[in-house]
C-alpha atoms as a PDB file:
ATOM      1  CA  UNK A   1      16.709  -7.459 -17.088  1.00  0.00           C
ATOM      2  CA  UNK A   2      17.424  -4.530 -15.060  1.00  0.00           C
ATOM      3  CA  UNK A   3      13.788  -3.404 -15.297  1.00  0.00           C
ATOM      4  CA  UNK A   4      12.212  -6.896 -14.271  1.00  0.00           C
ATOM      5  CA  UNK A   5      14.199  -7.328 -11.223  1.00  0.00           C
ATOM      6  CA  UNK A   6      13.228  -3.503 -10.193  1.00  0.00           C
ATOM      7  CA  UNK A   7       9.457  -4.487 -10.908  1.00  0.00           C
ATOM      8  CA  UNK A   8       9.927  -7.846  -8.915  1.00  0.00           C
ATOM      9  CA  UNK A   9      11.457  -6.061  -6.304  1.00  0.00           C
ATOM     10  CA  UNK A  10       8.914  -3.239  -5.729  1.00  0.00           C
ATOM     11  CA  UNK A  11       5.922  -6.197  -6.415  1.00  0.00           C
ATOM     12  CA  UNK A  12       7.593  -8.392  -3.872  1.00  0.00           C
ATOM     13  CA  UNK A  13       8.502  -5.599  -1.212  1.00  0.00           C
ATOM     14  CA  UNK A  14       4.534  -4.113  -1.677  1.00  0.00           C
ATOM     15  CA  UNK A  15       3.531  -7.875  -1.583  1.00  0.00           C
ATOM     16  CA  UNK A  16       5.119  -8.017   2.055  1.00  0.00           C
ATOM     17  CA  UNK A  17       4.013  -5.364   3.415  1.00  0.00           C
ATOM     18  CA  UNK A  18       0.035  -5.072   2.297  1.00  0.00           C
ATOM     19  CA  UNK A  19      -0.814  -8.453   4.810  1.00  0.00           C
ATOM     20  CA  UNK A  20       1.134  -6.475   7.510  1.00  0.00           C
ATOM     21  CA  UNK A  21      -1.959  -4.061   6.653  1.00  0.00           C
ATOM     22  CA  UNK A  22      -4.784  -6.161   6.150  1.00  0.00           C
ATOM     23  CA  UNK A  23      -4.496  -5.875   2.075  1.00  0.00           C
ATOM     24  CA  UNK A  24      -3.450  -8.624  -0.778  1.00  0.00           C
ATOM     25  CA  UNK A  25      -2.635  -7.722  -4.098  1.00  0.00           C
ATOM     26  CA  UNK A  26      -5.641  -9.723  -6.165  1.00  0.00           C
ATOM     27  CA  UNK A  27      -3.099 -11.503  -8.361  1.00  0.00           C
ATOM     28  CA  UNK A  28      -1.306 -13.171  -5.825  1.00  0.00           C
ATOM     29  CA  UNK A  29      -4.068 -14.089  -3.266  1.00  0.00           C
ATOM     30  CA  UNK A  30      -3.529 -18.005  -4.985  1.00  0.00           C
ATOM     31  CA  UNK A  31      -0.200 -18.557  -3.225  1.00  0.00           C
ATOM     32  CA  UNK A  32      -3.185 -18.143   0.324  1.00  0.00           C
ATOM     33  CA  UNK A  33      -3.943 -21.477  -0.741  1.00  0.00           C
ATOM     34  CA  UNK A  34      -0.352 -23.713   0.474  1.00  0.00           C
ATOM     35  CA  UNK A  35      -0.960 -22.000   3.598  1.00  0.00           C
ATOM     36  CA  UNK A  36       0.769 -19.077   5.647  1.00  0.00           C
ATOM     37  CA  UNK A  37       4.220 -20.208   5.738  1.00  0.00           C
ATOM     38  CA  UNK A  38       4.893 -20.999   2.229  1.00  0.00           C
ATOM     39  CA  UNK A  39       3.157 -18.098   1.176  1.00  0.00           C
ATOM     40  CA  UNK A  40       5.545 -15.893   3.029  1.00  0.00           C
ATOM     41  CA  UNK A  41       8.965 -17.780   1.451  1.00  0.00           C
ATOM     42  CA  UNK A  42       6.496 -17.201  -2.141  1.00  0.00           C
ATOM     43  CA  UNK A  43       6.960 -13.305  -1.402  1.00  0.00           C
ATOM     44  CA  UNK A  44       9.967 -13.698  -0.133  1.00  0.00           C
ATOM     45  CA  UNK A  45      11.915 -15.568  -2.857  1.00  0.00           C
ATOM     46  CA  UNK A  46       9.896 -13.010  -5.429  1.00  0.00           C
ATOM     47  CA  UNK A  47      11.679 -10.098  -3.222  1.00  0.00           C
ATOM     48  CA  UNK A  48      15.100 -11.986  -3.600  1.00  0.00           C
ATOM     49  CA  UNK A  49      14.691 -12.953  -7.004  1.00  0.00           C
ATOM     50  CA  UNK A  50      14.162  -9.253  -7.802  1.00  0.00           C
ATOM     51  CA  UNK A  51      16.743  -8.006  -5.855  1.00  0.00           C
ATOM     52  CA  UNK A  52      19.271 -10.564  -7.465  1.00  0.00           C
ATOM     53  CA  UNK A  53      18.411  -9.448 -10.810  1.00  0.00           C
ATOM     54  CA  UNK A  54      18.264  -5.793 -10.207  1.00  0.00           C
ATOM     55  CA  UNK A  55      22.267  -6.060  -7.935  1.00  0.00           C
ATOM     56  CA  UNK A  56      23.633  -7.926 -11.191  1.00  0.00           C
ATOM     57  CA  UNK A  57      22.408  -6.694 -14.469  1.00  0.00           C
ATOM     58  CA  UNK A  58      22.207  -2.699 -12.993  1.00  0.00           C
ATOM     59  CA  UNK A  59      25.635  -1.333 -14.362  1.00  0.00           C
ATOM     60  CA  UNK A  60      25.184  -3.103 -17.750  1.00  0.00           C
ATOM     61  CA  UNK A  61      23.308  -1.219 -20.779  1.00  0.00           C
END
């Protein structure tokens, strides 16, 4: 679990900051689609979710 928050994290940090730039990542360009807001709370609660899971499960084995 450790591992999938650290991935969601980095995917949902990059995903933030590559529209600050001009970029999308090609997998998420479908979350466009409900608009600007929602797509930023998409990124956002895949940031949180990540960090979450990364905070909790990263002392356990």
């Amino acid at each position: 679990m450790k591992e999938l928050g650290l991935g969601l994290l980095i995917i949902g940090l990059v995903s933030l900051l590559l529209p600050l730039l001009g970029m999308k990542f090609m997998f998420l360009t479908w979350i466009d689609q409900w608009g600007n807001t929602v797509s930023w709370a998409i990124r956002g609660g895949i940031t949180a979710l990540g960090l979450l899971l990364f905070m909790v499960y990263r002392n356990r084995d």
